[in-house]
N, C-alpha and C. Protein backbone atom coordinates (compact mmCIF):
# COMPACT_ATOMS: atom_id res chain seq x y z
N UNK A 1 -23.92 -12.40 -3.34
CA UNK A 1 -24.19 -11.69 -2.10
C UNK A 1 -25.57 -11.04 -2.19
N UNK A 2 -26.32 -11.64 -1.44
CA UNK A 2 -27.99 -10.91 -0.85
C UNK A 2 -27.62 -9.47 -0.61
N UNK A 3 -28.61 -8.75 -0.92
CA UNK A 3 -29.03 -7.53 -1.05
C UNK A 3 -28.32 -6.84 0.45
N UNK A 4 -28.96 -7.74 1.21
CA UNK A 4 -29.05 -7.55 3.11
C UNK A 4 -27.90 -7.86 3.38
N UNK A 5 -27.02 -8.78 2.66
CA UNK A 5 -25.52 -8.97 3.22
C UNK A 5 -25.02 -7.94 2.97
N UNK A 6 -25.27 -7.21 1.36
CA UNK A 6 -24.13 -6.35 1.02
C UNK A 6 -24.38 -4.96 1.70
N UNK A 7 -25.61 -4.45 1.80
CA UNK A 7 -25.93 -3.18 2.91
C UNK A 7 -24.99 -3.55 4.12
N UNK A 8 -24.93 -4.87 4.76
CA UNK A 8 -24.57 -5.12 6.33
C UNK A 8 -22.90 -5.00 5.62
N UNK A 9 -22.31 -5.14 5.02
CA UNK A 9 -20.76 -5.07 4.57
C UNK A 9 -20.12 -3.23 3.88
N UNK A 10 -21.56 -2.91 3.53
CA UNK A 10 -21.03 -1.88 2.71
C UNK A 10 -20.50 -0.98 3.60
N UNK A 11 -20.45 -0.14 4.61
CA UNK A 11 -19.98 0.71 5.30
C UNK A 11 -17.94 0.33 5.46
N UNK A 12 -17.89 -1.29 5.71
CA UNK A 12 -16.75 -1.37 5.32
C UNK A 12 -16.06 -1.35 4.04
N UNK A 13 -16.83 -1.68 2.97
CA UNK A 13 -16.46 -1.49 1.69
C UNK A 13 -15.61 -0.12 1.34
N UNK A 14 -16.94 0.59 2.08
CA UNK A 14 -16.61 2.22 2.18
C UNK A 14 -15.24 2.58 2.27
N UNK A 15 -15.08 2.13 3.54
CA UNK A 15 -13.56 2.28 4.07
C UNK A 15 -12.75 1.55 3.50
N UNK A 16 -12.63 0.65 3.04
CA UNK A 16 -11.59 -0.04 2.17
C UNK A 16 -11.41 0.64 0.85
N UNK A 17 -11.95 0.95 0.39
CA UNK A 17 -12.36 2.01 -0.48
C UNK A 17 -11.48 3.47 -0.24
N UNK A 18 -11.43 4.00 0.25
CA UNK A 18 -11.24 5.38 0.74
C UNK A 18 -10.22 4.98 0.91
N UNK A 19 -9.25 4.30 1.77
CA UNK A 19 -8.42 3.94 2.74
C UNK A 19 -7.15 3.35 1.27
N UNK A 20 -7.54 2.38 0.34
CA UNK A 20 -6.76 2.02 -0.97
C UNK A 20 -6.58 3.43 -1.88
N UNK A 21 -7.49 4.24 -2.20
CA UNK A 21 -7.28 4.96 -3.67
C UNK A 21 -6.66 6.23 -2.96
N UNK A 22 -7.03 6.63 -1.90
CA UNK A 22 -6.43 8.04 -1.58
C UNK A 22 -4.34 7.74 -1.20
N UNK A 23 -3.67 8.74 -1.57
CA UNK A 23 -2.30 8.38 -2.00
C UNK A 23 -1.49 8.03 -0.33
N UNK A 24 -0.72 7.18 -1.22
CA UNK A 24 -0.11 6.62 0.47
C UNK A 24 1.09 6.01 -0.48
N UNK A 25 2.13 5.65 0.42
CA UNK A 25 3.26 5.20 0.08
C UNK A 25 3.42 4.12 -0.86
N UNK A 26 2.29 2.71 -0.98
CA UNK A 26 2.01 2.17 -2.13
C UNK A 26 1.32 2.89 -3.36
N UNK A 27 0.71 3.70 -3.16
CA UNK A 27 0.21 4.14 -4.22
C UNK A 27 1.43 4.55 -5.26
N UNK A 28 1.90 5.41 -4.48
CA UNK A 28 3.16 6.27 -5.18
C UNK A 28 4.16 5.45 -5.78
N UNK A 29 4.16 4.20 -4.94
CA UNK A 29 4.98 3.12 -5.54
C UNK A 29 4.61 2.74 -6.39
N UNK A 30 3.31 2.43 -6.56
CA UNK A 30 2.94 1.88 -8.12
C UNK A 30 2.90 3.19 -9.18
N UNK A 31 2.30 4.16 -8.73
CA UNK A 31 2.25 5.14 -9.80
C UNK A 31 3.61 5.61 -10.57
N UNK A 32 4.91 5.27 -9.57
CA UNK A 32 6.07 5.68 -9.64
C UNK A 32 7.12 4.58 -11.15
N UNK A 33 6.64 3.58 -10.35
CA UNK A 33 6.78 2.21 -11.07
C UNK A 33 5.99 1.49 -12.19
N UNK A 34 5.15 2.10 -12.40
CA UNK A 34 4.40 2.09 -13.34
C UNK A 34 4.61 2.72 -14.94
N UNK A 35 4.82 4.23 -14.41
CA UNK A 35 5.26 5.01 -15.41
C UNK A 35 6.79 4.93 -15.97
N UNK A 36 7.59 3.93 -14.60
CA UNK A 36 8.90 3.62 -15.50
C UNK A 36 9.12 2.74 -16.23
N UNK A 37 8.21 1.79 -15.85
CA UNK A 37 8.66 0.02 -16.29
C UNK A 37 7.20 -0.38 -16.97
N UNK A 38 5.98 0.09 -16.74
CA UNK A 38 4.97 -0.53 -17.12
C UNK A 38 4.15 -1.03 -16.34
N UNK A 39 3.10 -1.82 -16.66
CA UNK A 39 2.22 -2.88 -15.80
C UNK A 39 2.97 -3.95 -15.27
N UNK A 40 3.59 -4.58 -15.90
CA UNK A 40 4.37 -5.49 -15.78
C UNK A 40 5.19 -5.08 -14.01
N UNK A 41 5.99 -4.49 -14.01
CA UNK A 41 6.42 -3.65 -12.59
C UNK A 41 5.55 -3.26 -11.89
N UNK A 42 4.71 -2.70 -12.20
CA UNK A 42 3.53 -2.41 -10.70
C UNK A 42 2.89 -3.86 -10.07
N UNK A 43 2.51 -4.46 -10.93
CA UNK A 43 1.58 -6.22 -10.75
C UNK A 43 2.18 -6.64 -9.63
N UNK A 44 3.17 -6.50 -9.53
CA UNK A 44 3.61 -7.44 -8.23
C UNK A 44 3.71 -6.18 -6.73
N UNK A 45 3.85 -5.28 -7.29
CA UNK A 45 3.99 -4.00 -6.15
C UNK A 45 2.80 -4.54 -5.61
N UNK A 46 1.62 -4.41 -6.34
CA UNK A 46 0.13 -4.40 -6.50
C UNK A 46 -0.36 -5.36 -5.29
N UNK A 47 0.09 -6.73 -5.88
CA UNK A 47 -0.53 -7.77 -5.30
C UNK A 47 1.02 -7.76 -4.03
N UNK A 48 1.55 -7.93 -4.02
CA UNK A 48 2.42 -7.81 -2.80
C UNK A 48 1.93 -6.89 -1.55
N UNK A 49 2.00 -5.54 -1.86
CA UNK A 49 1.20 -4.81 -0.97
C UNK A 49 -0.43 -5.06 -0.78
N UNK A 50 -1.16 -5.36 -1.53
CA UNK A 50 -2.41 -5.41 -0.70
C UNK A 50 -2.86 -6.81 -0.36
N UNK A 51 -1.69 -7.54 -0.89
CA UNK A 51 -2.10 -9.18 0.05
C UNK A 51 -1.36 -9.20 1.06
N UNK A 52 -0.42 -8.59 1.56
CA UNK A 52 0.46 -7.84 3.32
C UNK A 52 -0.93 -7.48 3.84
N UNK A 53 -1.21 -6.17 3.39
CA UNK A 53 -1.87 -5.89 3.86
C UNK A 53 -3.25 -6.50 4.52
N UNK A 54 -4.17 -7.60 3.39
CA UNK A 54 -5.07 -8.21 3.70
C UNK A 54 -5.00 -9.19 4.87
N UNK A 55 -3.42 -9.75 4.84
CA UNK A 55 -3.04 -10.55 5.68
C UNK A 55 -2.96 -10.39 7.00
N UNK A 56 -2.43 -8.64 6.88
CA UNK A 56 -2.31 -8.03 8.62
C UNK A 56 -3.76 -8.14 8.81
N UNK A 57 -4.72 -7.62 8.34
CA UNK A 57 -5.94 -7.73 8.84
C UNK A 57 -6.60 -9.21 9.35
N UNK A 58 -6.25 -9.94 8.11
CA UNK A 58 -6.54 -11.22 9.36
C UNK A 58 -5.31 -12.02 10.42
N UNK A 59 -3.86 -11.03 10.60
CA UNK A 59 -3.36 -11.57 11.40
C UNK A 59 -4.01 -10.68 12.74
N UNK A 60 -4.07 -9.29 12.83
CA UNK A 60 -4.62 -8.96 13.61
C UNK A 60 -5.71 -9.37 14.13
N UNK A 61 -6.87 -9.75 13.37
CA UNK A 61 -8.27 -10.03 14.05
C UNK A 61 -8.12 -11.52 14.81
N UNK A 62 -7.06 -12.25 14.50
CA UNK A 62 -6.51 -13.67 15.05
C UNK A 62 -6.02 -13.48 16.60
N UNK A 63 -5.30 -12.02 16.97
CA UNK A 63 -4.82 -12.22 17.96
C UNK A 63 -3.22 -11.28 18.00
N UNK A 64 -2.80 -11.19 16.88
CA UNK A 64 -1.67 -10.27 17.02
C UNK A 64 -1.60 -8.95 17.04
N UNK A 65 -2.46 -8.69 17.03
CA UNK A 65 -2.18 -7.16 17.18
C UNK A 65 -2.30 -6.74 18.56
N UNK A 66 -3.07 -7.59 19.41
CA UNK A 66 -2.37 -7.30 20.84
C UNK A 66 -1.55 -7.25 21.48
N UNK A 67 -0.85 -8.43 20.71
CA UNK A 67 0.59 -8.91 21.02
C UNK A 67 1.38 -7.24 20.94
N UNK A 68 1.62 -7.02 19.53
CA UNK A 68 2.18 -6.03 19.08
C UNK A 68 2.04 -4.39 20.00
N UNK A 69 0.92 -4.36 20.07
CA UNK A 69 0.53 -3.37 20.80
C UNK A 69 0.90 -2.86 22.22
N UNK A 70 1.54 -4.44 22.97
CA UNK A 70 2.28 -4.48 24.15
C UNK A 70 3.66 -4.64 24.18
N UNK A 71 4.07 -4.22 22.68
CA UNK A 71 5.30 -4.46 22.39
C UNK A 71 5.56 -2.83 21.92
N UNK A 72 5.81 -1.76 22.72
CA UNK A 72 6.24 -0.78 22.25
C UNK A 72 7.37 -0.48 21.57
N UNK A 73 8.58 -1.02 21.92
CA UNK A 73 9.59 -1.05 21.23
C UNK A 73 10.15 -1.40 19.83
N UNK A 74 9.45 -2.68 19.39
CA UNK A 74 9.11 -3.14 18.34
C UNK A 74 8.32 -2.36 17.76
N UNK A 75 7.32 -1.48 17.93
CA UNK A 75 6.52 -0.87 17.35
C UNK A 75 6.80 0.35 16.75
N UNK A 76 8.29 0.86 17.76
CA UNK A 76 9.04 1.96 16.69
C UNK A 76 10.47 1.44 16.32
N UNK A 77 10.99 0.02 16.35
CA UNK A 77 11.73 -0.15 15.05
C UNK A 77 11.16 -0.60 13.99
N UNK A 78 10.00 -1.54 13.82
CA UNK A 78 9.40 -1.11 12.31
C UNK A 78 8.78 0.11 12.35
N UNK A 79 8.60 1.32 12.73
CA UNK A 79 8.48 2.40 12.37
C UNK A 79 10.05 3.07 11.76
N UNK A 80 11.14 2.93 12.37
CA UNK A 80 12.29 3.68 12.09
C UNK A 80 12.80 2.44 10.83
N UNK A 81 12.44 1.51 10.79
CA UNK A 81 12.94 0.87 9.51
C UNK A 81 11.95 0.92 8.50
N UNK A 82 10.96 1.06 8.22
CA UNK A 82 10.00 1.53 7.56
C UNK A 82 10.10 2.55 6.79
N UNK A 83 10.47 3.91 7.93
CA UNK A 83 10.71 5.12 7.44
C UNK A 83 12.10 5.19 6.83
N UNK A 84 13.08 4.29 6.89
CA UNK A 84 14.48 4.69 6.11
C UNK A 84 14.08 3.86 4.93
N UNK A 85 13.37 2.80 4.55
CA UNK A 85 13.48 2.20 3.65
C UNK A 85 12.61 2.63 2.78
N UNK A 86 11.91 3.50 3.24
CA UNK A 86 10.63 4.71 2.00
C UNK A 86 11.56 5.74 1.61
N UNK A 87 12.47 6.07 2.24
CA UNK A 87 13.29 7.22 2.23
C UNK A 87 14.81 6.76 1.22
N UNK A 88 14.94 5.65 1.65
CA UNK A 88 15.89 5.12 0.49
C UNK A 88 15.41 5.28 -1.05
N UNK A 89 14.48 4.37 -1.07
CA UNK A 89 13.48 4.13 -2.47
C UNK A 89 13.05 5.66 -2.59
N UNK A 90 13.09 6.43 -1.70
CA UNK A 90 12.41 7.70 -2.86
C UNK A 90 13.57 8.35 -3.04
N UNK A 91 14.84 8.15 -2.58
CA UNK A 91 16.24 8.73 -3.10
C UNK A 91 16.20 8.00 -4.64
N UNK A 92 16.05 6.61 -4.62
CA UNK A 92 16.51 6.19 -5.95
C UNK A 92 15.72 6.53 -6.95
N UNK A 93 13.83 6.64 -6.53
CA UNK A 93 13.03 7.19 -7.61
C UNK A 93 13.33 8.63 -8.08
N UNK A 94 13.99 9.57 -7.22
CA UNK A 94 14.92 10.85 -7.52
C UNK A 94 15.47 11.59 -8.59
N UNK A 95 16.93 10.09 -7.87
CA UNK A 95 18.31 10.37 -8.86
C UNK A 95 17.79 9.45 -10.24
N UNK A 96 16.63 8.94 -10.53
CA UNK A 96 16.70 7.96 -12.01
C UNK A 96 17.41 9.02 -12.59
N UNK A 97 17.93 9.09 -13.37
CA UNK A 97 17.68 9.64 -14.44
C UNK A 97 16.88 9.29 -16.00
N UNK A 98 16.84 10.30 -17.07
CA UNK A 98 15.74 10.30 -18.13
C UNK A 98 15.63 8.51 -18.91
N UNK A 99 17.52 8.17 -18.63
CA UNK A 99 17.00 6.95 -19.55
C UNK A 99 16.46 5.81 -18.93
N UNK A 100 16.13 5.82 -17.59
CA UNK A 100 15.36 4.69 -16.52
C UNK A 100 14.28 5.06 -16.58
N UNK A 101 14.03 6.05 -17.61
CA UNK A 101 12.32 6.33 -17.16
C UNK A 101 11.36 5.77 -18.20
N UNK A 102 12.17 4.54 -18.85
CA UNK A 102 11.18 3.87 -19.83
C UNK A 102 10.86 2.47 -19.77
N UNK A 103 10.16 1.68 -20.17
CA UNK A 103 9.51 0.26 -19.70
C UNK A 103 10.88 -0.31 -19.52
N UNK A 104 11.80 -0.37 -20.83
CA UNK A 104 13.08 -0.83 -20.81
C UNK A 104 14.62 -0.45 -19.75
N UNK A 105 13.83 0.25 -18.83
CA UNK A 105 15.09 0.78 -17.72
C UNK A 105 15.53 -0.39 -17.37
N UNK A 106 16.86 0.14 -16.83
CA UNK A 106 17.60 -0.63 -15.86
C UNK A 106 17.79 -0.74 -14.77
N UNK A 107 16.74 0.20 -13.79
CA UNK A 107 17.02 0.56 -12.65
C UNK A 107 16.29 -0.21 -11.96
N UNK A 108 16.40 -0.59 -10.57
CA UNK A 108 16.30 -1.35 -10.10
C UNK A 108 14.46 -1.40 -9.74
N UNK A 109 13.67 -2.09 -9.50
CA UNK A 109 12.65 -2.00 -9.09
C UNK A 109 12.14 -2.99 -7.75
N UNK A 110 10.92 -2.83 -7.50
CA UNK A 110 10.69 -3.07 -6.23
C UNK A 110 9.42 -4.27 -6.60
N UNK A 111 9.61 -5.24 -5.74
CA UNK A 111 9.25 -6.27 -6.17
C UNK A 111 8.00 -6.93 -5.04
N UNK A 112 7.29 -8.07 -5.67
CA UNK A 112 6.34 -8.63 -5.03
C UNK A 112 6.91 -8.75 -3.45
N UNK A 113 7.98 -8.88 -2.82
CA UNK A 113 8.09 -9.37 -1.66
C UNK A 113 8.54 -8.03 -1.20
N UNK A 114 9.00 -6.93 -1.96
CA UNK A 114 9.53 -5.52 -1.60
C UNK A 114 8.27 -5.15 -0.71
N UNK A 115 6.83 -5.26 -1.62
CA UNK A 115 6.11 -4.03 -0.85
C UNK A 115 5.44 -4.90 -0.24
N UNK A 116 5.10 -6.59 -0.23
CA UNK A 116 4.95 -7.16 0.51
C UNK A 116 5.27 -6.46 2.83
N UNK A 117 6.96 -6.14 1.98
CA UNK A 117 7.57 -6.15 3.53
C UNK A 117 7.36 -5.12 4.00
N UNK A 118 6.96 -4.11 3.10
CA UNK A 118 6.92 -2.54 3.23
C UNK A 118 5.91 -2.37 4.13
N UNK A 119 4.89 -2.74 3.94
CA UNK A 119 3.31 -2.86 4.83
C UNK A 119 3.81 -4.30 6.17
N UNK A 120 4.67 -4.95 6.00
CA UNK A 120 4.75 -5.61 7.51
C UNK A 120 5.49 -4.58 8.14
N UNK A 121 6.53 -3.47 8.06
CA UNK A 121 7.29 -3.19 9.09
C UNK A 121 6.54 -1.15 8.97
N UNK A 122 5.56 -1.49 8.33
CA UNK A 122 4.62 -0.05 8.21
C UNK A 122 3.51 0.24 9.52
N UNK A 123 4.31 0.49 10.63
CA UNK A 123 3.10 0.46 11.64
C UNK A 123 1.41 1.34 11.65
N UNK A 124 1.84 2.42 10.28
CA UNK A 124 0.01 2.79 9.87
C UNK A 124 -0.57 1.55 9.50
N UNK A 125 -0.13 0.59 8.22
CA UNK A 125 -0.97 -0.09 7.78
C UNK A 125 -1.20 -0.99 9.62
N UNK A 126 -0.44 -1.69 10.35
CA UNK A 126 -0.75 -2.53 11.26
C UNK A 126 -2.18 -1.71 12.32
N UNK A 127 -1.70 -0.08 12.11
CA UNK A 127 -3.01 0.69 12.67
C UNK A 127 -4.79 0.39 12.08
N UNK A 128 -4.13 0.52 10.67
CA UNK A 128 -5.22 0.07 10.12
C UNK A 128 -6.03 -1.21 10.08
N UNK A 129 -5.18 -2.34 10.17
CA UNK A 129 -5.88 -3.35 10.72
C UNK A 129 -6.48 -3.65 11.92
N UNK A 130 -6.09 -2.59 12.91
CA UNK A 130 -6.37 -2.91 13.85
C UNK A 130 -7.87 -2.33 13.95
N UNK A 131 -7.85 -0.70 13.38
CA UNK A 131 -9.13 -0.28 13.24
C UNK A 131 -10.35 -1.11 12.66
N UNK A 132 -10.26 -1.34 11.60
CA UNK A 132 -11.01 -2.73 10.88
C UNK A 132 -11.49 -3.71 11.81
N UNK A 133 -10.14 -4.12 12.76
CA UNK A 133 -10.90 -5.11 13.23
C UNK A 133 -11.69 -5.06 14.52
N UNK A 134 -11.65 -3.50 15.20
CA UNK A 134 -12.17 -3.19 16.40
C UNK A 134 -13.56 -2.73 15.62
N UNK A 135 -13.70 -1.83 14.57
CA UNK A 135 -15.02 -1.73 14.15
C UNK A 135 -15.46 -2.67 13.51
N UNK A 136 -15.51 -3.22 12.57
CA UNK A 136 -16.47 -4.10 11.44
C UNK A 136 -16.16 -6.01 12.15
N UNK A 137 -15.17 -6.15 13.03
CA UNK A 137 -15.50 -7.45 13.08
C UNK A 137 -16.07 -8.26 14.10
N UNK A 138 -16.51 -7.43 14.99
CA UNK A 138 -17.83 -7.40 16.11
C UNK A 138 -17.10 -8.53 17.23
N UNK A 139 -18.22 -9.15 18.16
CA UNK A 139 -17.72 -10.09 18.53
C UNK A 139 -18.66 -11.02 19.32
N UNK A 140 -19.42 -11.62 18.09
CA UNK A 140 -19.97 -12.67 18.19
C UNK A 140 -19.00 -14.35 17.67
N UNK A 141 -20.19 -15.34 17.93
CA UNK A 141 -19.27 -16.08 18.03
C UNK A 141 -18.56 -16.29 16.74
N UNK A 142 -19.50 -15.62 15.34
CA UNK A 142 -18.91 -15.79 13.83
C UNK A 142 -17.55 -14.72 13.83
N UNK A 143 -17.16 -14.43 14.73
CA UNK A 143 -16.06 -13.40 14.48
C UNK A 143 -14.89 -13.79 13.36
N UNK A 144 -14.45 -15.21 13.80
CA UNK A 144 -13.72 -15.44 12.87
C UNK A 144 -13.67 -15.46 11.47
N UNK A 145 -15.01 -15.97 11.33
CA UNK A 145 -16.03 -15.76 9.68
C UNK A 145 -15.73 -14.07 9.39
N UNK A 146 -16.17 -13.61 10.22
CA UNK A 146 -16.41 -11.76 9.53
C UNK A 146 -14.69 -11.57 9.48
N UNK A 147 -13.78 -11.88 10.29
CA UNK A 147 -12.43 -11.63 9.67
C UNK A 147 -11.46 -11.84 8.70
N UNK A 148 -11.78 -13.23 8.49
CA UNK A 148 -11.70 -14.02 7.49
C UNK A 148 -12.47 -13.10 6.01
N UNK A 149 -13.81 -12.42 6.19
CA UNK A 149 -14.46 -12.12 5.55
C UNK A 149 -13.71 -10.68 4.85
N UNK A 150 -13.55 -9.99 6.00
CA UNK A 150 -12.69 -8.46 5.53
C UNK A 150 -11.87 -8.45 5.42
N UNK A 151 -10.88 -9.12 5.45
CA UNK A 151 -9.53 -9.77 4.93
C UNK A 151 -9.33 -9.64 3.15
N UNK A 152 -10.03 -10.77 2.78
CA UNK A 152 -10.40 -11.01 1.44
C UNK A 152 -10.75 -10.09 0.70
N UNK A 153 -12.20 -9.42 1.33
CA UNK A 153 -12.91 -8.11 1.16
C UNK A 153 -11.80 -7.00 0.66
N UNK A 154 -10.79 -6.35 1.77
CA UNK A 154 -10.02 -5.31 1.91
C UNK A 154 -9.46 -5.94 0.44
N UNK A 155 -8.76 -7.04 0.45
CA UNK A 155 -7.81 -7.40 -0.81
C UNK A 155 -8.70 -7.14 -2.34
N UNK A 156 -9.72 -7.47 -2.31
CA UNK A 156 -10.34 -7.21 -3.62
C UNK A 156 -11.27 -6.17 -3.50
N UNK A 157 -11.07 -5.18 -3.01
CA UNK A 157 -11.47 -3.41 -3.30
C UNK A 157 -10.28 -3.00 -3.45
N UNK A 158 -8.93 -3.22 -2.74
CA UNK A 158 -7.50 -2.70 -2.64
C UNK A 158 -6.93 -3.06 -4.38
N UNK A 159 -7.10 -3.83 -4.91
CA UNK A 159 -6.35 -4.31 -6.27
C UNK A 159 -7.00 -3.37 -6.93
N UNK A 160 -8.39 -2.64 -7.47
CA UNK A 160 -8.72 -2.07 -8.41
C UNK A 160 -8.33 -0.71 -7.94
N UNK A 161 -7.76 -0.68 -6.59
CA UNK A 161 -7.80 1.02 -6.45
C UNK A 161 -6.35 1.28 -6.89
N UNK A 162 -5.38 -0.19 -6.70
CA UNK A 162 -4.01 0.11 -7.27
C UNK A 162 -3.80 0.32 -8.46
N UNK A 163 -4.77 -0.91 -9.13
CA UNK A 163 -4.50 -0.52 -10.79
C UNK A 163 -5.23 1.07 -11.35
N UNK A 164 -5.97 1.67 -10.73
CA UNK A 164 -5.83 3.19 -11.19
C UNK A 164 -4.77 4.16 -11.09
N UNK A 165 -3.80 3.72 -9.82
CA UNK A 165 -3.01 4.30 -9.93
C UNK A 165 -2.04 3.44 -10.67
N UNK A 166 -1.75 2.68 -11.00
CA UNK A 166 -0.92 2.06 -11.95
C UNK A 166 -1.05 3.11 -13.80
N UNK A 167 -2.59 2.64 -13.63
CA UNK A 167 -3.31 3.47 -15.04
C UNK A 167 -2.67 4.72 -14.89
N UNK A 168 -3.28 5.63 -14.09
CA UNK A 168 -2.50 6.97 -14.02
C UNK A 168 -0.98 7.34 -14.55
N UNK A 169 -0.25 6.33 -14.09
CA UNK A 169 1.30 5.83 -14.44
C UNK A 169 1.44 5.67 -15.66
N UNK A 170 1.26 4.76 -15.67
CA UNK A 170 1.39 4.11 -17.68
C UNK A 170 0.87 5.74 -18.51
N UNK A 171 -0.37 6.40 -18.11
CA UNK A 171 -0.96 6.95 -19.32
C UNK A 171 -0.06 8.33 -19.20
N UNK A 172 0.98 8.93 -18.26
CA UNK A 172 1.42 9.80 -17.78
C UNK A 172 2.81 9.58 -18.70
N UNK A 173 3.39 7.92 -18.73
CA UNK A 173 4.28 7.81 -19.38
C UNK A 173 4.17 8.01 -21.01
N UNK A 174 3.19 7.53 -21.55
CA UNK A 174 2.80 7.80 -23.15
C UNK A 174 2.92 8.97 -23.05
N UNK A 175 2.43 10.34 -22.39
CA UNK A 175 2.05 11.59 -22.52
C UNK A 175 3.17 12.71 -22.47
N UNK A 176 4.05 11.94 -21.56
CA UNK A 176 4.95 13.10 -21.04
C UNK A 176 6.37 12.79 -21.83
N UNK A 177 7.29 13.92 -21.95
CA UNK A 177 9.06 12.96 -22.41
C UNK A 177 9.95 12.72 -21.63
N UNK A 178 10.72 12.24 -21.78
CA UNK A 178 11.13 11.64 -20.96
C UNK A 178 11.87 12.87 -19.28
N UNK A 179 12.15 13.51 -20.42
CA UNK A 179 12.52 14.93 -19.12
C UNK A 179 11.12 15.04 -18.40
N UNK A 180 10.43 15.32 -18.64
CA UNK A 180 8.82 15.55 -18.17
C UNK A 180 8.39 14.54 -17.05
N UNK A 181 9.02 13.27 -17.80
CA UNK A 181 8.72 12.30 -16.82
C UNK A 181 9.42 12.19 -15.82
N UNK A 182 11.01 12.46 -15.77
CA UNK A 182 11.92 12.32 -14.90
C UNK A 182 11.74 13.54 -13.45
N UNK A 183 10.75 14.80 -13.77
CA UNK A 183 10.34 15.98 -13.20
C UNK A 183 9.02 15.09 -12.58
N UNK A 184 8.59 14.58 -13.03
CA UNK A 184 7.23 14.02 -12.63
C UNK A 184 7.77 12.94 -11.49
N UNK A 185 8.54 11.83 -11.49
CA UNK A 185 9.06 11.07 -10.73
C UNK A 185 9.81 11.95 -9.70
N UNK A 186 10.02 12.71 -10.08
CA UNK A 186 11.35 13.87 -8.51
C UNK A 186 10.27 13.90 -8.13
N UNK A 187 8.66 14.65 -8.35
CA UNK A 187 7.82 15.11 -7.54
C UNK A 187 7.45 13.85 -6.72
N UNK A 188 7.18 13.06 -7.52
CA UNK A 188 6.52 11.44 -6.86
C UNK A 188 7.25 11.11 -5.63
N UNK A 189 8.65 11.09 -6.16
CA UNK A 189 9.85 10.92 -4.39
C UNK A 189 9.74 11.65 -3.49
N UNK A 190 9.18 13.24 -3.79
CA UNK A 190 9.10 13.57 -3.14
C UNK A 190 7.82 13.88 -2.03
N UNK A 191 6.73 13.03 -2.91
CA UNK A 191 5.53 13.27 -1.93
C UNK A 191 5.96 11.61 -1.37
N UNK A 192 6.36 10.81 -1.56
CA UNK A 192 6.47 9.54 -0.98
C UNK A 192 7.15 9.99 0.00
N UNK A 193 8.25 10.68 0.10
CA UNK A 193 9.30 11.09 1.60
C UNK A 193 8.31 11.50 2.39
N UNK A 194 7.64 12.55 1.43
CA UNK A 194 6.52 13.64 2.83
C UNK A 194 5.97 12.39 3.76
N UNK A 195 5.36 11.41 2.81
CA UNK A 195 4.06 10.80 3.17
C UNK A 195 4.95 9.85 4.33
N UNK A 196 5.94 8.97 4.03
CA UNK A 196 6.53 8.26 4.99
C UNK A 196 6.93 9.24 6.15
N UNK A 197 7.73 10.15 6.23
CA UNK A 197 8.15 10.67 7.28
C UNK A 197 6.37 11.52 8.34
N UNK A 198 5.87 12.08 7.27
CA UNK A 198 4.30 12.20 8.21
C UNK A 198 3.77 11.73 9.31
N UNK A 199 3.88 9.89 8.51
CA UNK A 199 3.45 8.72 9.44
C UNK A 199 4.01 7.98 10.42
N UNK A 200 5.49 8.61 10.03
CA UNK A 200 6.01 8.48 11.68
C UNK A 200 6.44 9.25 12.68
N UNK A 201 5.65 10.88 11.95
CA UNK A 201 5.97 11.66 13.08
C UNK A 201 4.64 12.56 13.64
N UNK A 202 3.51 11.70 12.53
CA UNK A 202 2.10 12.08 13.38
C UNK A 202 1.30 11.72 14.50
């Protein structure tokens, strides 16, 4: 990438940027899942959620998000199923108890197609694509190129901002015992509830 491309991209970088590392309901998922099970358990949180995500962005800039947008109704049952199914998962990140809180748990975890679905029936993230694609993907005739472009883009700034919070996870688990950790995960459920119920009642 020319000097002049990456100035003309960076302002979105920016925002992809900002928009991945600051805490949101995947984050917490990986940080959550991370510190119980390892890398191994976040990897697919990881790439599940921010290839949803990359995807809404180029399903939106294609044409659906208008669709959606004239679909009010639909727009608050994946909001009300969204919000029970963040609210479930942060009951179970909760009640773990101390002996689920090690790579070797048994408790159930959340998987490549989990947070995959989490961000389709998440009407912020579908907000967010939509923003993306009303600012940065203009509308000349390369439109499709520049969507296509921030699509990809969003997905590979979004993976390194997960694996910090993954990192955060793992190095929290070496550090803390297992009680420590199990206090640390109640808090985690409980900013994941805040954060889901927030976003569907801001």
């Amino acid at each position: 990438m020319h000097l002049a491309q990456f100035s003309q991209w960076l302002p979105f970088l920016l925002f992809a940027f900002v928009a991945s590392i600051t805490p949101g309901p995947t984050n917490l998922l990986v940080f959550s899942n991370s510190a119980r099970f390892g890398w191994g358990a976040a990897l697919p949180i990881m790439l599940g959620g921010c290839g949803a995500a990359a995807a809404l962005v180029l399903a939106v800039g294609s044409g659906l998000g208008e669709v959606l947008a004239s679909l009010p109704r639909v727009q608050q049952a994946m909001s009300t199923v969204g919000v029970l199914w963040l609210s479930w998962l942060a009951w179970q990140i909760f009640r773990s108890p101390p002996a689920d809180l090690t790579p070797g748990g048994n408790a159930a975890r959340l998987g490549l197609v989990g947070a995959a679905a989490l961000q389709l029936v998440n009407p912020k993230t579908w907000m967010m694509a939509l923003a993306v694609i009303s600012v940065y993907a203009g509308h000349g005739a390369d439109r499709l190129d520049r969507v296509q472009a921030l699509s990809l883009l969003f997905f590979l700034v979004s993976i390194p901002c997960m694996a910090v919070w993954a990192g955060l996870g793992i190095g929290s688990q070496r550090l803390l015992s297992p009680r420590q950790m199990q206090r640390l995960n109640q808090l985690m459920a409980i900013l994941l509830l805040v954060s889901a119920w927030a976003g569907a009642l801001l």
